[in-house]
Each structure stands twice: as structure tokens, then as C-alpha cells.
Protein backbone atom coordinates (compact mmCIF):
# COMPACT_ATOMS: atom_id res chain seq x y z
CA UNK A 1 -12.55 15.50 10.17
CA UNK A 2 -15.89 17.32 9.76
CA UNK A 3 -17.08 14.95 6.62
CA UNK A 4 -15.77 11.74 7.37
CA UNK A 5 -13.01 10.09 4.42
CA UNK A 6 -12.76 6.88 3.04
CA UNK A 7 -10.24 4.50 2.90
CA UNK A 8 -9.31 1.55 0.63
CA UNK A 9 -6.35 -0.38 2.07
CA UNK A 10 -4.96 -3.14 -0.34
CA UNK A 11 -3.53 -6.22 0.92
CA UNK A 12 -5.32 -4.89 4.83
CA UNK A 13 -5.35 -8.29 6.42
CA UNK A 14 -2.08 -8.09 8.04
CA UNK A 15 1.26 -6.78 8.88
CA UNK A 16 1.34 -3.18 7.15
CA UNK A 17 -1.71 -2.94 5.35
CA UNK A 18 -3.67 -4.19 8.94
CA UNK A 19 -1.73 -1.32 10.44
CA UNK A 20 -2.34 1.42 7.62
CA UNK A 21 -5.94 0.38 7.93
CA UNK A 22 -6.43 0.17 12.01
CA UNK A 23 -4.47 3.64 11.52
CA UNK A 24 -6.41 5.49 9.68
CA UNK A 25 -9.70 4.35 11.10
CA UNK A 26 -8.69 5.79 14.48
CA UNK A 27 -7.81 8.91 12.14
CA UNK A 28 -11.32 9.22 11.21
CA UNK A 29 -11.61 7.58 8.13
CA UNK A 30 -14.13 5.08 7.38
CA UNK A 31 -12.35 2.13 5.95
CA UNK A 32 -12.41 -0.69 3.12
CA UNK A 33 -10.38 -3.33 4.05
CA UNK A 34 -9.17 -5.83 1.11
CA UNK A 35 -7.80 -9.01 0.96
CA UNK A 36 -6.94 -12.14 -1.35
CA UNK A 37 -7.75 -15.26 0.48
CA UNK A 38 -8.04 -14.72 4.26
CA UNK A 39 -11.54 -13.49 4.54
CA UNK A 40 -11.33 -14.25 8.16
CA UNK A 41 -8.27 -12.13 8.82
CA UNK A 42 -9.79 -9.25 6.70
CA UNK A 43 -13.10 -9.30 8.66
CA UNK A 44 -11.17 -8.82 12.03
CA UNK A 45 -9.35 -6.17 10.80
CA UNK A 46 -12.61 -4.47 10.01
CA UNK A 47 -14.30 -5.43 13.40
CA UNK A 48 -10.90 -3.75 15.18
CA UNK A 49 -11.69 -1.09 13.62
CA UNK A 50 -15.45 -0.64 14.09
CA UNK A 51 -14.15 -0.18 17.12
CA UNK A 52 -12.66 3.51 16.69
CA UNK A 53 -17.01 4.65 15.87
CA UNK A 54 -16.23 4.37 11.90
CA UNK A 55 -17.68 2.08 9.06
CA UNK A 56 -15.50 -0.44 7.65
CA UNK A 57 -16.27 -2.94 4.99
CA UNK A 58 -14.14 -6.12 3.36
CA UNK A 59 -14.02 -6.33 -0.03
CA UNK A 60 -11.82 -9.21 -1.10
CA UNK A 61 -10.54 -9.66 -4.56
CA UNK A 62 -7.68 -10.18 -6.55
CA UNK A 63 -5.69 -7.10 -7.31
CA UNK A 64 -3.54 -8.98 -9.68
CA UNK A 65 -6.71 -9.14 -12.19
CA UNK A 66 -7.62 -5.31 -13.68
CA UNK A 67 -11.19 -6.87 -13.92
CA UNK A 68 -11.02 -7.56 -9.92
CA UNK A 69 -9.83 -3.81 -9.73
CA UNK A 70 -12.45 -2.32 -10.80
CA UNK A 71 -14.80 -4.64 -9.14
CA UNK A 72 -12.51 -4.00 -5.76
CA UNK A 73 -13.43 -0.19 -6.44
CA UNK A 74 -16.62 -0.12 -7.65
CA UNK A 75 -17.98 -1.74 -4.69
CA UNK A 76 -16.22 0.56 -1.96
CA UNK A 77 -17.61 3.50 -3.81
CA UNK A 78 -21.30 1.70 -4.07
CA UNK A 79 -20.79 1.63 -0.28
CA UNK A 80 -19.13 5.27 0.49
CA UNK A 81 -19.78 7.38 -2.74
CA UNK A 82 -16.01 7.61 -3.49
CA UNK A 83 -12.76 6.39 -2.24
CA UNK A 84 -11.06 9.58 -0.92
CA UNK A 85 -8.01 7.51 0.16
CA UNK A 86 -6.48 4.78 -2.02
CA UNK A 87 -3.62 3.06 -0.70
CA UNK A 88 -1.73 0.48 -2.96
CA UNK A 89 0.14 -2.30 -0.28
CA UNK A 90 -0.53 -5.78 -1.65
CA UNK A 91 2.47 -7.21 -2.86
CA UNK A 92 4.11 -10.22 -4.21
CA UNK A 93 7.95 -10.61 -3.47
CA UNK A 94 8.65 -14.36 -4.85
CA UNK A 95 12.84 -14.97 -4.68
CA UNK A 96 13.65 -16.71 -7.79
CA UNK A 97 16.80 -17.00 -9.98
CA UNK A 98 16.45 -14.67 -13.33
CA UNK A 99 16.93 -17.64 -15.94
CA UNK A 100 13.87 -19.95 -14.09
CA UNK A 101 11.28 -17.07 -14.28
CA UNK A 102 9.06 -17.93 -17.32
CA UNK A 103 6.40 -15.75 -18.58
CA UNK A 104 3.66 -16.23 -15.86
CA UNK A 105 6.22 -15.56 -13.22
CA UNK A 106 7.08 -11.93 -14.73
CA UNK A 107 3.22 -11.03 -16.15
CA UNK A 108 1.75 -12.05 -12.26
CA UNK A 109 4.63 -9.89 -10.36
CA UNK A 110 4.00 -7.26 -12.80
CA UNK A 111 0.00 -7.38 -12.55
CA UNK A 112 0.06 -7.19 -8.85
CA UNK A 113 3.24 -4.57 -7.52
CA UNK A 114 2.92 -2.64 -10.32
CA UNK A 115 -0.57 -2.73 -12.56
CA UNK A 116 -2.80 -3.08 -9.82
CA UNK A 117 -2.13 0.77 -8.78
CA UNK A 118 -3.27 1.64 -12.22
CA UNK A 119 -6.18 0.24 -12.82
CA UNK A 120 -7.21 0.71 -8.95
CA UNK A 121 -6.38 3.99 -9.44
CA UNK A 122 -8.60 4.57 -12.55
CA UNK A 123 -11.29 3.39 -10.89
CA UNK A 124 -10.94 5.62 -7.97
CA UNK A 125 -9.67 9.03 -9.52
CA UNK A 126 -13.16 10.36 -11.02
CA UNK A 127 -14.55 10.63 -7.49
CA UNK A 128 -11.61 12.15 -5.95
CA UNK A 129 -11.04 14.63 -9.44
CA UNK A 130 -14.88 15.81 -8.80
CA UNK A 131 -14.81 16.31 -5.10
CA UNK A 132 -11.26 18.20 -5.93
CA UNK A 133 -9.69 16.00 -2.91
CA UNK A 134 -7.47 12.75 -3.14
CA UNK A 135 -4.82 10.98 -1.78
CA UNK A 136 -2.83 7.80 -3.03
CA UNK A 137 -0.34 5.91 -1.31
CA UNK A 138 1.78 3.52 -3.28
CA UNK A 139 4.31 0.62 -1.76
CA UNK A 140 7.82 0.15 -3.12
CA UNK A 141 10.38 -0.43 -0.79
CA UNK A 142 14.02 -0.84 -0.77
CA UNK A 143 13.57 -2.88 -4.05
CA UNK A 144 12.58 0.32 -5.99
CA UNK A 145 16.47 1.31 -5.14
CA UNK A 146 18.51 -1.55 -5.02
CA UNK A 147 18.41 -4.17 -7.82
CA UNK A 148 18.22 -7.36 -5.21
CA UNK A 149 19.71 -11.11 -6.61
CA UNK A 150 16.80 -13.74 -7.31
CA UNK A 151 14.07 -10.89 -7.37
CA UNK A 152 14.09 -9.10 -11.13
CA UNK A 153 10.66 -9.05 -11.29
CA UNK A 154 10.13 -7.47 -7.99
CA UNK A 155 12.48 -4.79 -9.04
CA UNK A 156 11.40 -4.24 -12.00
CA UNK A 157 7.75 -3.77 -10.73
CA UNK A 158 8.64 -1.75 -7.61
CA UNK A 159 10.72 0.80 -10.13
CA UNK A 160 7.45 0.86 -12.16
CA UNK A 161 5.62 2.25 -9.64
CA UNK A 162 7.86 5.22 -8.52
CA UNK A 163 7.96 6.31 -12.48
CA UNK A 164 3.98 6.02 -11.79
CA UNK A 165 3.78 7.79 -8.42
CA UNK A 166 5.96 10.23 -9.39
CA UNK A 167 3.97 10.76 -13.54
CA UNK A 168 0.71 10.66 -11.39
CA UNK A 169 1.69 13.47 -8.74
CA UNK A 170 2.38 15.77 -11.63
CA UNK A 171 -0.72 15.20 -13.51
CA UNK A 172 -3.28 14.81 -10.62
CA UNK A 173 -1.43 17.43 -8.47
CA UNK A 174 -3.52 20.16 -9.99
CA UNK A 175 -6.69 18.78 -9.33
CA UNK A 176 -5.98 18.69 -5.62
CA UNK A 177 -4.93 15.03 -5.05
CA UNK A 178 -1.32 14.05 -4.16
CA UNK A 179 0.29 10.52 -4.95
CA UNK A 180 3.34 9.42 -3.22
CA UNK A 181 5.42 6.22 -2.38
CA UNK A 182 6.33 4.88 0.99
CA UNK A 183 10.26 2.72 0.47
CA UNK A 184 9.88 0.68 3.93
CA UNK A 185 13.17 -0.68 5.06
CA UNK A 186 12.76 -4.45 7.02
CA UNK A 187 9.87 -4.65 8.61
CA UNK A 188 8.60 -6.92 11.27
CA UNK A 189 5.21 -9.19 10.27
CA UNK A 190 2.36 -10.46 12.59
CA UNK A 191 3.91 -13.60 12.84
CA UNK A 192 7.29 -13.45 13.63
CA UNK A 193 8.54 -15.15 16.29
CA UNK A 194 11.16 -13.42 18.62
CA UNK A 195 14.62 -14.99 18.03
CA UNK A 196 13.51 -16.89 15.47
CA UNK A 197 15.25 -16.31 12.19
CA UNK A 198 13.38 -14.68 8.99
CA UNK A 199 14.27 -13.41 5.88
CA UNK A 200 14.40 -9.87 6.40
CA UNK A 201 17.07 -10.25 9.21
CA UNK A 202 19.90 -10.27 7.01
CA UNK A 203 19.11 -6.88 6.66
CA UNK A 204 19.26 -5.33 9.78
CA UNK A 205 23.06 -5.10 9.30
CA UNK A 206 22.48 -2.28 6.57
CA UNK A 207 20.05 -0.42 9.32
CA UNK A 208 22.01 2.26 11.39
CA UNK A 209 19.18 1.57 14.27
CA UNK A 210 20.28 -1.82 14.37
CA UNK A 211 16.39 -3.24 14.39
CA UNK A 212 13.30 -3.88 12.05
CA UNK A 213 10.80 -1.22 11.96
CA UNK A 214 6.92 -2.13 12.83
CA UNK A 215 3.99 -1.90 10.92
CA UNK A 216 3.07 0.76 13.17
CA UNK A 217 5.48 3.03 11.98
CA UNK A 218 4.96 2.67 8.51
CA UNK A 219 0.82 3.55 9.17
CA UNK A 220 2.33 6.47 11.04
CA UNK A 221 3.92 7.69 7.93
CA UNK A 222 0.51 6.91 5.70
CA UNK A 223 -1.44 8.75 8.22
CA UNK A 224 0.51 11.69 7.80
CA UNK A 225 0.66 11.85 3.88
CA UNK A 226 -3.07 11.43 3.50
CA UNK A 227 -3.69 14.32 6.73
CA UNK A 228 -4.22 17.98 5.94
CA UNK A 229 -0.91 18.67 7.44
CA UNK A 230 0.14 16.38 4.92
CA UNK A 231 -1.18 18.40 1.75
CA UNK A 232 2.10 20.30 0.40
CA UNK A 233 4.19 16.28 -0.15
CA UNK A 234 3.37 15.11 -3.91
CA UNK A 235 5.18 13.20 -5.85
CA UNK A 236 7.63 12.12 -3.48
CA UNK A 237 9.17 8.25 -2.06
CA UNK A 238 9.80 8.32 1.22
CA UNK A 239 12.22 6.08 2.48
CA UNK A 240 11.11 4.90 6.39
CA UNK A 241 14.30 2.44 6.41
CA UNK A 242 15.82 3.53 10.06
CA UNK A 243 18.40 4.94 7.97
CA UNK A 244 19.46 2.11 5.94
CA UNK A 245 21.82 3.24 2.87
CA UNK A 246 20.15 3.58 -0.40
């Protein structure tokens, strides 16, 4: 990379977003690393990857709050000039029957799966528009094509966002930056323990590899979109499910 990227991972303190971020800092790209809470897990995350001769920086914040947005943004760009990479991967996925989700429930789902790629991505499109370069990476998994029992809002949000990546890819398209979605199938986290049950196991059933996929190959998939080889995909949500049916 002859002038070095930037980054902003959402959501970077663990399982995929650690991976996207670890990923594309040995890529080349310096890298903002954001999280919610864990300010500890965030700042190893950025230390790891220090470690492939690139700047990183934390910026934590709430991506749930368009105010936090453009405070998330504003401050990567004070420290790199622009965000050249902007990938969307903090998510909520609360299971909850449809008749017990009251207002908050829906308008906090909403704000972070779905809203926070809009305002993030205000905030980070004049920089990329000007330079005539961009890429964005949005998050919506297997819930963007199957409507799943106790998680509406998660649905709902996650179908938002491919009518956004896909609205965005036309209109930004021009102006050199692509947008597309990534549909993981069941992935593995940082803290599973082997042969101990989790959620996403019931799954595996639907998965024609017969396993959960790993972080690592989701960041493989990022890496690619936002490379030059990567260029000619817009607009597009690709399913890395190991085959699962849709």
C-alpha cells in the first residue's frame, strides 16, 4: 500500500470485529479500533496490532447514539485525516418474544444494527468522496434473510441495512467508493468453550460443512472487499455461511 489506509472497525474488541481489525492492520492499514464498554479489551486489540508497524488508536463510544457517531468519526479523522475504511460490526441481537418488546427495545436495536451505519457513514463519506477512494463494510447476517422467532427487531434492523448497503453502493459507486454487506453464518466467539453448548450451535445442522466458521474467516472476506483486487464488488451481501441454505 504505497499511502497507508485507515481503518475504523466498530464493535473491534472481540470476536469478528477483533479479527476484521488485527486483519487489516497486517494488510497495511492503520487502524481505529472502537468499543462500548471494554476499554481494556479495545486497547489490546490496538497493541496486537501495533505490532504489524501500523498506528492504531481506540476510540470508544456508543454507536447506538448518532451524537456518539459523529464524535466516534470525528476523532479518527482528527487522528488520520479521513477514514478510508469504515466497517459497521457492532451489533445487538437481544432474543425476545414480539408482544414483550416495548418501545425502547425496538428504537435501541434499531439505533445500533441499523442507524449507526448512517450516521457513521455521514461522518466518514466527505473524506472518502474528496480523496475519490472508499470502502464500507456493513454486518447483517443470516437475520437479513430469515425472519428468526423472538428476534423482530433484529430482523427488521439487519433488512434495513441491506436496503442501505445496497441504496448506498448505487449512489456512492460513482464517486469511487463501494459499500457492501457481509451475511456471516454461525460463528465461533473468543470465549467459547469447546464442547460446551452455545446458542449458535443449533445451527450448525443448517451448515453443509457441519462446523461454525471463525472470526478469521469472516476478516478474510473484509480484507478482500476493501483490497484493490476487491474494487469491481459494490453493492453486494455476501453470504460466508459454509453453505448454509438461505
Amino acid at each position: 500500500m504505497s499511502a497507508r489506509k485507515t481503518a475504523l472497525i466498530t464493535g473491534a474488541g472481540r470476536n469478528i470485529g477483533r479479527a476484521v481489525a488485527l486483519r487489516l492492520a497486517q494488510d497495511g492499514f492503520n487502524v481505529v479500533i472502537n468499543g462500548s464498554t471494554n476499554r481494556a479489551a479495545a486497547e489490546s486489540v490496538a497493541a496486537e496490532a501495533r505490532g504489524f508497524g501500523v498506528r492504531a488508536e481506540v476510540v470508544m463510544g456508543d454507536v447506538g447514539s448518532p451524537e456518539e457517531c459523529a464524535r466516534i468519526a470525528g476523532e479518527a479523522i482528527a487522528a488520520f485525516s479521513a477514514v478510508d475504511v469504515l466497517v459497521n460490526n457492532a451489533a445487538l441481537r437481544p432474543r425476545k418474544p414480539f408482544l414483550e418488546n416495548d418501545v425502547a427495545d425496538w428504537r435501541r436495536v434499531l439505533a445500533v444494527d441499523m442507524e449507526a451505519a448512517i450516521w457513521l457513514s455521514k461522518a466518514c463519506l466527505p473524506a472518502m468522496i474528496e480523496r475519490g477512494w472508499g470502502r464500507i463494510v456493513n454486518f447483517t447476517g443470516m437475520n437479513a434473510i430469515h425472519g428468526y422467532s423472538g428476534r423482530a427487531p433484529v430482523s427488521v434492523a439487519k433488512h434495513g441495512l441491506w436496503g442501505l448497503t445496497k441504496s448506498m453502493g448505487k449512489e456512492f459507486g460513482p464517486k469511487g467508493i463501494t459499500v457492501n454487506a457481509i451475511s456471516p453464518g454461525p460463528i465461533a466467539a473468543d470465549d467459547d468453550v469447546p464442547g460446551a453448548p452455545n446458542d449458535r450451535q443449533g445451527y450448525v445442522a443448517k451448515v453443509p460443512l457441519g462446523r461454525m466458521g471463525t472470526p478469521a474467516e469472516i476478516a478474510t472476506v473484509v480484507s478482500m472487499l476493501v483490497s484493490e483486487g476487491g474494487a469491481y464488488v459494490n453493492g453486494q451481501m455476501l453470504q460466508v455461511n459454509g453453505g448454509a441454505e438461505t
